[in-house]
PDB file of N, CA and C in Angstrom:
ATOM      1  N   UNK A   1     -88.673-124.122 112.103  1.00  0.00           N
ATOM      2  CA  UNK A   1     -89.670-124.366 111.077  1.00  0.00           C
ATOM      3  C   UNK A   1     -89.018-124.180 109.727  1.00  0.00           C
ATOM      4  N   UNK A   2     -89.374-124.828 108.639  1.00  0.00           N
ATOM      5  CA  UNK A   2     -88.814-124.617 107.505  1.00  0.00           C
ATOM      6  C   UNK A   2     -89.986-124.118 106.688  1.00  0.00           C
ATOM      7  N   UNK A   3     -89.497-123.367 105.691  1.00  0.00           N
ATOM      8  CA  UNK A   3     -90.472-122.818 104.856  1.00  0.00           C
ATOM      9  C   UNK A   3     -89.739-123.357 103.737  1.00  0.00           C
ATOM     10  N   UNK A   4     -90.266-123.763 102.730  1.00  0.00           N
ATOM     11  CA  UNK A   4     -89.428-123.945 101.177  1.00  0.00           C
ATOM     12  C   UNK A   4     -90.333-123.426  99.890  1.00  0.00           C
ATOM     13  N   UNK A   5     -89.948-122.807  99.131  1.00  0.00           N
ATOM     14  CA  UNK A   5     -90.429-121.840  97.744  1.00  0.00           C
ATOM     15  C   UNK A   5     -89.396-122.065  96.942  1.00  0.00           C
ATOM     16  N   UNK A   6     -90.225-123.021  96.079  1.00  0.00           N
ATOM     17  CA  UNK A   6     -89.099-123.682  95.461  1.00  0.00           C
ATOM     18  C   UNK A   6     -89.120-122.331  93.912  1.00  0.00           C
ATOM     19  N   UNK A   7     -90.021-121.567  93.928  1.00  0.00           N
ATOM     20  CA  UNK A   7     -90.080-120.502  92.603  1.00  0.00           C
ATOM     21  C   UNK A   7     -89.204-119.707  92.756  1.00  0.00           C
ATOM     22  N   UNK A   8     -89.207-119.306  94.177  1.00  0.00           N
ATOM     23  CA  UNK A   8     -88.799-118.287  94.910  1.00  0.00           C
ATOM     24  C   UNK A   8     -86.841-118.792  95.486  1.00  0.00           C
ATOM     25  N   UNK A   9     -86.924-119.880  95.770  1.00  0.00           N
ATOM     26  CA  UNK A   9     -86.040-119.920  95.875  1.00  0.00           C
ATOM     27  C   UNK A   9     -85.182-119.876  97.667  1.00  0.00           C
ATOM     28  N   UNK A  10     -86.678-119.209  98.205  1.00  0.00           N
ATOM     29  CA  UNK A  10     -86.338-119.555  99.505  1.00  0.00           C
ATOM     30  C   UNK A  10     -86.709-120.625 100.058  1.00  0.00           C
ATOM     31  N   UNK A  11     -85.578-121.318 101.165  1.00  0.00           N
ATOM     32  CA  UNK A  11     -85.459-122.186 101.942  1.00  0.00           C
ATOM     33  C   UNK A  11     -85.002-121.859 103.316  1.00  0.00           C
ATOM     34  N   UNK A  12     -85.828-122.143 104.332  1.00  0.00           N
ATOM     35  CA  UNK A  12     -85.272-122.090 105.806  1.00  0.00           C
ATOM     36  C   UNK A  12     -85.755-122.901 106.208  1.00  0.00           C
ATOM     37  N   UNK A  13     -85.053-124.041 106.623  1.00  0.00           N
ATOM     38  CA  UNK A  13     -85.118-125.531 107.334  1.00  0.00           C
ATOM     39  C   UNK A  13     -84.075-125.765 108.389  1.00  0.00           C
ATOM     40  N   UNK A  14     -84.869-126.284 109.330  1.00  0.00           N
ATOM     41  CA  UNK A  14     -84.391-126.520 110.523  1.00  0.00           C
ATOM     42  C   UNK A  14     -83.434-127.955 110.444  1.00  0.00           C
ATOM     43  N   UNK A  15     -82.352-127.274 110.732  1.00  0.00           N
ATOM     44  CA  UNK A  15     -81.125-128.343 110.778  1.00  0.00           C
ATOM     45  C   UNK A  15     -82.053-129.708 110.961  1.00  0.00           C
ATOM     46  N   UNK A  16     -82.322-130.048 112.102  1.00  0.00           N
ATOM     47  CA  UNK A  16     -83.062-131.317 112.273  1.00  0.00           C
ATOM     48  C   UNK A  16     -83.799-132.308 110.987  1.00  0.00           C
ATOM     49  N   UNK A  17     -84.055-131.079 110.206  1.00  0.00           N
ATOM     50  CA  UNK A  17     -84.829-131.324 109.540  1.00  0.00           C
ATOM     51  C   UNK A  17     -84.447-131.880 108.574  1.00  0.00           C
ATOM     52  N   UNK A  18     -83.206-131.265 107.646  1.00  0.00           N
ATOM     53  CA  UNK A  18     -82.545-130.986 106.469  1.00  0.00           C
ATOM     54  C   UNK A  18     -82.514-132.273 105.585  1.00  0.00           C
ATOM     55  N   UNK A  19     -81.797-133.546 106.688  1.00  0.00           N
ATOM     56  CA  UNK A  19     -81.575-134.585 106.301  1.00  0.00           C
ATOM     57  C   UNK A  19     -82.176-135.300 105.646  1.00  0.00           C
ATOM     58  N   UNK A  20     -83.115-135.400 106.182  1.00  0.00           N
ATOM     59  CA  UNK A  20     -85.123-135.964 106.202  1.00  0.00           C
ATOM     60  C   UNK A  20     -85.621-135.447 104.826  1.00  0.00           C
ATOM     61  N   UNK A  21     -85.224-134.151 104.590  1.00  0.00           N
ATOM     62  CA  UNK A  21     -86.068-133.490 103.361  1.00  0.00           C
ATOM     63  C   UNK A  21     -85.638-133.639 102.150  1.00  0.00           C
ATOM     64  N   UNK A  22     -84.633-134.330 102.319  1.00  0.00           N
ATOM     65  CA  UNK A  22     -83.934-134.614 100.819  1.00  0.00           C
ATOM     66  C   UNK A  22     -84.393-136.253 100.230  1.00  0.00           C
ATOM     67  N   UNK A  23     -85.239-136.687 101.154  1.00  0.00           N
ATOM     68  CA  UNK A  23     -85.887-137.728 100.704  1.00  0.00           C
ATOM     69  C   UNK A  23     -87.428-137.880 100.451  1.00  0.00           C
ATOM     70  N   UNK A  24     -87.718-136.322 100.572  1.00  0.00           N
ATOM     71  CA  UNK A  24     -89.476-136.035 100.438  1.00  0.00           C
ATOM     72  C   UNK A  24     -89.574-135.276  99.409  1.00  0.00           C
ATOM     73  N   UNK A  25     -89.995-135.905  98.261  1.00  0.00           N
ATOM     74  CA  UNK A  25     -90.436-134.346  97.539  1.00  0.00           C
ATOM     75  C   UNK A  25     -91.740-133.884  97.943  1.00  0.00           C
ATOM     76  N   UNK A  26     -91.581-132.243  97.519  1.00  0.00           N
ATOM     77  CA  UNK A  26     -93.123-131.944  97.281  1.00  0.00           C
ATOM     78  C   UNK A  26     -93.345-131.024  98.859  1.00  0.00           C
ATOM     79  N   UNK A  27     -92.243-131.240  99.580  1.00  0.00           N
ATOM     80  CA  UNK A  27     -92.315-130.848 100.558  1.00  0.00           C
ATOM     81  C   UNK A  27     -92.668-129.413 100.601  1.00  0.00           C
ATOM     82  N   UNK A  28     -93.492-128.463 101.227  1.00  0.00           N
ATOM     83  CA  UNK A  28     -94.116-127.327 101.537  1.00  0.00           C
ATOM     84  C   UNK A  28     -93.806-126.652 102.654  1.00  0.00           C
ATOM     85  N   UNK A  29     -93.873-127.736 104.042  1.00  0.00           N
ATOM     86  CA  UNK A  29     -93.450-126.781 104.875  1.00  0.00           C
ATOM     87  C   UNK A  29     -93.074-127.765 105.842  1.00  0.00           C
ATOM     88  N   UNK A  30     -92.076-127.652 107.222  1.00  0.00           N
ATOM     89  CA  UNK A  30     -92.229-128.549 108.243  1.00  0.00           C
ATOM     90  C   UNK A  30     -91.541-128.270 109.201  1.00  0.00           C
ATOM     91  N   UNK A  31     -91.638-128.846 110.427  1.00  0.00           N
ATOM     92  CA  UNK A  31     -90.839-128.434 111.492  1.00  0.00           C
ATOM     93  C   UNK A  31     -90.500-129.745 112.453  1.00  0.00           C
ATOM     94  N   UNK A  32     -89.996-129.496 113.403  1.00  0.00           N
ATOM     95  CA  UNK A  32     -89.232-130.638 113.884  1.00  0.00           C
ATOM     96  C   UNK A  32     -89.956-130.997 115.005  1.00  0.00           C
ATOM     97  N   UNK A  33     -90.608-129.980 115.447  1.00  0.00           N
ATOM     98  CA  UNK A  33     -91.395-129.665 117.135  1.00  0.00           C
ATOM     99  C   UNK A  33     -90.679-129.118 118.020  1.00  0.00           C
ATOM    100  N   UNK A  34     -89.217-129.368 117.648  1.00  0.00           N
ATOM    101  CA  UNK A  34     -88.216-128.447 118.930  1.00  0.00           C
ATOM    102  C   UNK A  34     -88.752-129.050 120.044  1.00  0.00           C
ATOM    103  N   UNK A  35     -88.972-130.183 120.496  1.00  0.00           N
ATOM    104  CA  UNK A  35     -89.151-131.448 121.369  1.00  0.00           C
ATOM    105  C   UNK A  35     -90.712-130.470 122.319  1.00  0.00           C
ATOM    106  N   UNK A  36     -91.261-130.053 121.757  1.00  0.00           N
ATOM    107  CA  UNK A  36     -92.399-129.353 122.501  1.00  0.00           C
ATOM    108  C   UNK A  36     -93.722-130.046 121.184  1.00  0.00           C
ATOM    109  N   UNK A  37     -93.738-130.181 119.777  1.00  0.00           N
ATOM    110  CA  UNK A  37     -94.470-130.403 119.402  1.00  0.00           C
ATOM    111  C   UNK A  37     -94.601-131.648 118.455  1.00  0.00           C
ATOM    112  N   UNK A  38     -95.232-132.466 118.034  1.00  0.00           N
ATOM    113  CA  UNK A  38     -94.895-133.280 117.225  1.00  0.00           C
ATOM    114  C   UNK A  38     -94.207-133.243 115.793  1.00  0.00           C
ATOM    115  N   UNK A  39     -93.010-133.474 115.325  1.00  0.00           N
ATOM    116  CA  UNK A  39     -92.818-133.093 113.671  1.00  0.00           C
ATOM    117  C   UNK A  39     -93.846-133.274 112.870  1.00  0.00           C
ATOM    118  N   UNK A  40     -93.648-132.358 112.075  1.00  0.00           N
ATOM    119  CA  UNK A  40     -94.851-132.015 111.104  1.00  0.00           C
ATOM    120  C   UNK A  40     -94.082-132.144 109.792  1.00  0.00           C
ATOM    121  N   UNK A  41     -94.894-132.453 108.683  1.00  0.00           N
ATOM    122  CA  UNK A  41     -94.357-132.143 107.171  1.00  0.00           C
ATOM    123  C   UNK A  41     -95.335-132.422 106.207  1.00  0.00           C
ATOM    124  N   UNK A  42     -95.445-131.387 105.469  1.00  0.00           N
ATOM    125  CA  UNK A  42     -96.492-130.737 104.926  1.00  0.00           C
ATOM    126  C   UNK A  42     -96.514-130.801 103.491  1.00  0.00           C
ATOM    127  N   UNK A  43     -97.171-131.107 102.955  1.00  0.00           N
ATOM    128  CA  UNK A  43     -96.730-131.851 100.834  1.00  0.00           C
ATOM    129  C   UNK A  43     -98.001-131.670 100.421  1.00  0.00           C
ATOM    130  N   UNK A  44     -97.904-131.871  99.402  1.00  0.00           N
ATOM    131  CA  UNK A  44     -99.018-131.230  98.135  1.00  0.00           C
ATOM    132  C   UNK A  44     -99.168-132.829  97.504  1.00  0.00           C
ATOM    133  N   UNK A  45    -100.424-133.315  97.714  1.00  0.00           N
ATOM    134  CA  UNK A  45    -100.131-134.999  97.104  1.00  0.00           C
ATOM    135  C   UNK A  45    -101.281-134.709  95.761  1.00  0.00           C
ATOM    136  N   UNK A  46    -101.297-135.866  94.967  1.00  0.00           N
ATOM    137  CA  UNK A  46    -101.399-135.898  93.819  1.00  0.00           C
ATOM    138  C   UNK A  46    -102.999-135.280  93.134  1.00  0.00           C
ATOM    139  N   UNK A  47    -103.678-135.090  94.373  1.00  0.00           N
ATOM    140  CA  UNK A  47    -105.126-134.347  93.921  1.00  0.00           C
ATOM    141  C   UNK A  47    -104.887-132.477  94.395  1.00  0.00           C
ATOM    142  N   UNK A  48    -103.722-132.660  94.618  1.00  0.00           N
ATOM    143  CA  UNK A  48    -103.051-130.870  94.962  1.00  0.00           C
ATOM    144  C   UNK A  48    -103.801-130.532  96.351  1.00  0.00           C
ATOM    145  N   UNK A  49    -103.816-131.778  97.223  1.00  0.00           N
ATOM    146  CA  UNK A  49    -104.254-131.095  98.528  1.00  0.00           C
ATOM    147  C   UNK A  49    -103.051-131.209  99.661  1.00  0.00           C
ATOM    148  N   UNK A  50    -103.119-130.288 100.571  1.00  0.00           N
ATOM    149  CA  UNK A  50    -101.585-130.415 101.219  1.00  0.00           C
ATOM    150  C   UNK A  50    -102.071-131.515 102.579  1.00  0.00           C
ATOM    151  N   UNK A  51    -101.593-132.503 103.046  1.00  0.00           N
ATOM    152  CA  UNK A  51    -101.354-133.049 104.072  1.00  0.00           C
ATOM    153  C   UNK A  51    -100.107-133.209 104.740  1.00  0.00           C
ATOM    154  N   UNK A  52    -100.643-132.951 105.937  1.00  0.00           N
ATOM    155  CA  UNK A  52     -99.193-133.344 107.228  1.00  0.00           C
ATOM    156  C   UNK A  52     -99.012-134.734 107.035  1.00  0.00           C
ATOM    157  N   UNK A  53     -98.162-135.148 106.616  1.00  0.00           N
ATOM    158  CA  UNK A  53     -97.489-136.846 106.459  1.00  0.00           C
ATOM    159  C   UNK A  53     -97.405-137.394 107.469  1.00  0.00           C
ATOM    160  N   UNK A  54     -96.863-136.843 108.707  1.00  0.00           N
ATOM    161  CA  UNK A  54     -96.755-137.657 109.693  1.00  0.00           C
ATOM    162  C   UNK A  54     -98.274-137.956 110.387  1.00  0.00           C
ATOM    163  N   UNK A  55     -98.546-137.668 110.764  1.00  0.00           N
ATOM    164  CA  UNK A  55    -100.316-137.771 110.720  1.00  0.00           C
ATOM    165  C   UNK A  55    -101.564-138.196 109.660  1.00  0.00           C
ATOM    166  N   UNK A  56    -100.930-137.952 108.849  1.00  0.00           N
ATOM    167  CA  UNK A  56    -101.933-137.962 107.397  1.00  0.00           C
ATOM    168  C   UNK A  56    -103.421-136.759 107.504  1.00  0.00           C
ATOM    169  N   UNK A  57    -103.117-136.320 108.281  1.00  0.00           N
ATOM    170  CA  UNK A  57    -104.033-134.689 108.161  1.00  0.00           C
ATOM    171  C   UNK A  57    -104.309-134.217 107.257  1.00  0.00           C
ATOM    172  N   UNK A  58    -105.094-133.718 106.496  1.00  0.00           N
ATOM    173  CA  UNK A  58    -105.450-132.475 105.242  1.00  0.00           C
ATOM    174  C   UNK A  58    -105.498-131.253 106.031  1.00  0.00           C
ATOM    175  N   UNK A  59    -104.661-130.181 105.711  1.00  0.00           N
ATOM    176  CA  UNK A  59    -104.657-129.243 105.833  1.00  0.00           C
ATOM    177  C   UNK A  59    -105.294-128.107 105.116  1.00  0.00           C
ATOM    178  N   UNK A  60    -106.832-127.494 105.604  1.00  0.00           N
ATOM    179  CA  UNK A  60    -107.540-127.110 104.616  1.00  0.00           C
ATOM    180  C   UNK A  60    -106.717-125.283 103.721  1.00  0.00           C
ATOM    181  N   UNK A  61    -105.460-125.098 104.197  1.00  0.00           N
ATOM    182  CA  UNK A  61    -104.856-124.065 103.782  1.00  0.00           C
ATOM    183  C   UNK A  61    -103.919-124.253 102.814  1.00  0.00           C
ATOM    184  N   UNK A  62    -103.623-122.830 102.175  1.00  0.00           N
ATOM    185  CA  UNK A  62    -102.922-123.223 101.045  1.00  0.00           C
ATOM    186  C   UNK A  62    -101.680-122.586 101.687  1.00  0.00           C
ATOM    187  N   UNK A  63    -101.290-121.905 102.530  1.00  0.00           N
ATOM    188  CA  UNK A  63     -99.972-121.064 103.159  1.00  0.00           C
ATOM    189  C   UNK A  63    -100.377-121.214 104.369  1.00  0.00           C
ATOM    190  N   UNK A  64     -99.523-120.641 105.140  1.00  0.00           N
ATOM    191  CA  UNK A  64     -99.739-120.281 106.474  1.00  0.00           C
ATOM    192  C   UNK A  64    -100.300-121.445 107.248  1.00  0.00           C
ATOM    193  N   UNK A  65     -99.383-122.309 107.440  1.00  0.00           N
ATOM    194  CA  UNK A  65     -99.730-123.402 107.999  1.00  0.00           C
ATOM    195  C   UNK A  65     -99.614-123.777 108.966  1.00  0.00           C
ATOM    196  N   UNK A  66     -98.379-122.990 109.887  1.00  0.00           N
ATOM    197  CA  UNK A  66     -98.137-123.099 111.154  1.00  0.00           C
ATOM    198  C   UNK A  66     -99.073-121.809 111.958  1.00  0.00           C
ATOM    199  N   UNK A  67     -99.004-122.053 113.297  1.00  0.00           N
ATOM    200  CA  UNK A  67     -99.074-120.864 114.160  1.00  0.00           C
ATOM    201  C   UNK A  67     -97.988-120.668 115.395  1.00  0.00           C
ATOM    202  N   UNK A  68     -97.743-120.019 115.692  1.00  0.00           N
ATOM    203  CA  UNK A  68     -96.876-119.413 116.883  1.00  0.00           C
ATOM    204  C   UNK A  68     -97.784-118.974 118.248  1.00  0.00           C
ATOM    205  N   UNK A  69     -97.009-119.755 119.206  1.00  0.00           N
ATOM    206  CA  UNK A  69     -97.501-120.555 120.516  1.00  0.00           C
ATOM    207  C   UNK A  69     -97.149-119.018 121.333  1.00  0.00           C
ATOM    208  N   UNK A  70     -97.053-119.205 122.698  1.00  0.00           N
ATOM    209  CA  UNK A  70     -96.687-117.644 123.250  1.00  0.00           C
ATOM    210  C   UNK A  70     -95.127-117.942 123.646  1.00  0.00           C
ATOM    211  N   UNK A  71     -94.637-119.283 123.771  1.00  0.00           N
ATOM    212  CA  UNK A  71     -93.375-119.196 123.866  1.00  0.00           C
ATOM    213  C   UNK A  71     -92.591-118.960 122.485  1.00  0.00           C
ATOM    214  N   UNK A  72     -92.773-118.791 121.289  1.00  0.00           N
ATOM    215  CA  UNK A  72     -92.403-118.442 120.027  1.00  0.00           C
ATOM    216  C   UNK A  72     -92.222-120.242 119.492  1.00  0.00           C
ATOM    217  N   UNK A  73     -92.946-121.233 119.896  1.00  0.00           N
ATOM    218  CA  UNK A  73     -92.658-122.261 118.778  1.00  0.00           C
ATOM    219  C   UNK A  73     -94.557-122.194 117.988  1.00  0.00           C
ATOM    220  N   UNK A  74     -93.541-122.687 116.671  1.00  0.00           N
ATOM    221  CA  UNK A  74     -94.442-123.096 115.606  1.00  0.00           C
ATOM    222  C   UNK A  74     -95.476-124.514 116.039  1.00  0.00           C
ATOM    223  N   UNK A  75     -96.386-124.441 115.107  1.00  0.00           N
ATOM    224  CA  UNK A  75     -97.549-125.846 115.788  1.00  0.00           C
ATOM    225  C   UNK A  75     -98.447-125.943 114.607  1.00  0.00           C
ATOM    226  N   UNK A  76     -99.206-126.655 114.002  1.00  0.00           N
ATOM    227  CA  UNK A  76    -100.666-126.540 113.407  1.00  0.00           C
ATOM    228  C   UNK A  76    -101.890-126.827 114.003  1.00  0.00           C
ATOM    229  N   UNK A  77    -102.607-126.275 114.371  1.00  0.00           N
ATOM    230  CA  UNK A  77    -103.387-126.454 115.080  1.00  0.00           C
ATOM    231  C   UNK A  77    -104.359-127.220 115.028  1.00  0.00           C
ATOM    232  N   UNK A  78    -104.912-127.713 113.662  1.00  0.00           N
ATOM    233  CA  UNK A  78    -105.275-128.929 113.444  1.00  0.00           C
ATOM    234  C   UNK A  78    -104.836-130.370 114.164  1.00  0.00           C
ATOM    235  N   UNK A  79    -103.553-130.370 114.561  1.00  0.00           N
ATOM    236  CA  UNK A  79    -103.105-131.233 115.390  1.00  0.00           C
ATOM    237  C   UNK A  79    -102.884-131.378 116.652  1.00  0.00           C
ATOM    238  N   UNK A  80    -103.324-130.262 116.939  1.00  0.00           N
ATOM    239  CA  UNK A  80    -103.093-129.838 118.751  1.00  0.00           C
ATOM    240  C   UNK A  80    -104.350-130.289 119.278  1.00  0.00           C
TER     241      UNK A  80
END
Protein backbone atom coordinates (compact mmCIF):
# COMPACT_ATOMS: atom_id res chain seq x y z
CA UNK A 1 0.00 0.00 0.00
CA UNK A 2 1.32 3.40 -0.50
CA UNK A 3 0.61 6.22 1.62
CA UNK A 4 1.91 9.72 0.22
CA UNK A 5 2.03 13.21 2.47
CA UNK A 6 3.20 15.31 0.32
CA UNK A 7 3.51 18.19 3.61
CA UNK A 8 4.92 15.65 5.46
CA UNK A 9 7.00 14.31 3.20
CA UNK A 10 6.22 10.77 3.68
CA UNK A 11 6.02 8.29 0.94
CA UNK A 12 5.61 4.45 1.04
CA UNK A 13 4.66 3.01 -2.31
CA UNK A 14 4.60 -0.22 -3.41
CA UNK A 15 7.22 -0.94 -5.99
CA UNK A 16 4.39 -2.03 -8.37
CA UNK A 17 3.14 0.95 -7.97
CA UNK A 18 5.89 3.61 -8.25
CA UNK A 19 5.95 3.72 -11.98
CA UNK A 20 2.23 4.42 -12.43
CA UNK A 21 2.40 7.30 -9.83
CA UNK A 22 4.56 9.51 -11.49
CA UNK A 23 1.94 10.01 -14.01
CA UNK A 24 -1.02 10.80 -11.48
CA UNK A 25 -1.06 13.76 -9.64
CA UNK A 26 -2.99 14.37 -6.65
CA UNK A 27 -2.46 10.98 -5.75
CA UNK A 28 -3.46 10.20 -1.88
CA UNK A 29 -3.22 6.78 -1.47
CA UNK A 30 -3.03 3.32 -3.45
CA UNK A 31 -2.20 -0.11 -3.64
CA UNK A 32 -1.59 -2.67 -6.15
CA UNK A 33 -3.93 -5.56 -4.62
CA UNK A 34 -0.88 -7.87 -4.22
CA UNK A 35 -2.91 -10.04 -6.86
CA UNK A 36 -5.67 -10.71 -4.00
CA UNK A 37 -7.41 -7.30 -4.54
CA UNK A 38 -8.19 -5.00 -7.25
CA UNK A 39 -5.59 -1.82 -7.63
CA UNK A 40 -6.86 1.00 -6.11
CA UNK A 41 -5.79 4.81 -6.41
CA UNK A 42 -7.12 7.32 -4.54
CA UNK A 43 -6.98 11.43 -5.61
CA UNK A 44 -8.58 14.44 -4.47
CA UNK A 45 -10.41 15.73 -7.86
CA UNK A 46 -11.33 19.20 -8.45
CA UNK A 47 -14.52 19.64 -6.02
CA UNK A 48 -11.83 18.19 -3.16
CA UNK A 49 -13.61 14.87 -3.03
CA UNK A 50 -11.32 11.77 -3.00
CA UNK A 51 -12.21 8.99 -5.57
CA UNK A 52 -10.72 5.55 -6.36
CA UNK A 53 -9.84 6.13 -10.19
CA UNK A 54 -9.86 2.85 -11.11
CA UNK A 55 -13.45 2.40 -10.32
CA UNK A 56 -14.51 5.94 -10.14
CA UNK A 57 -15.83 5.42 -6.44
CA UNK A 58 -16.16 8.47 -3.98
CA UNK A 59 -14.70 7.67 -1.04
CA UNK A 60 -16.73 9.27 1.73
CA UNK A 61 -13.27 9.58 4.00
CA UNK A 62 -10.78 11.96 4.29
CA UNK A 63 -7.76 9.35 5.67
CA UNK A 64 -7.87 6.02 6.41
CA UNK A 65 -8.88 4.60 3.41
CA UNK A 66 -7.79 1.22 3.34
CA UNK A 67 -8.60 -1.66 5.78
CA UNK A 68 -6.58 -4.73 6.67
CA UNK A 69 -8.04 -8.19 5.77
CA UNK A 70 -6.97 -11.10 8.42
CA UNK A 71 -4.29 -12.18 6.09
CA UNK A 72 -2.56 -8.57 6.53
CA UNK A 73 -3.56 -7.19 2.88
CA UNK A 74 -4.96 -3.75 2.48
CA UNK A 75 -8.65 -3.37 0.60
CA UNK A 76 -11.42 -0.51 0.67
CA UNK A 77 -14.26 -1.73 1.46
CA UNK A 78 -16.42 0.25 -0.49
CA UNK A 79 -15.23 -1.95 -3.23
CA UNK A 80 -15.41 -5.31 -1.84
Amino acid sequence: MCKLNKKSGNKRIDPCMKNLLTYIPNTYACCCGHGKYPMTIIVKNIKSEFVEIVSGKKIPRKKRFYLKDKQGYYYIPELN
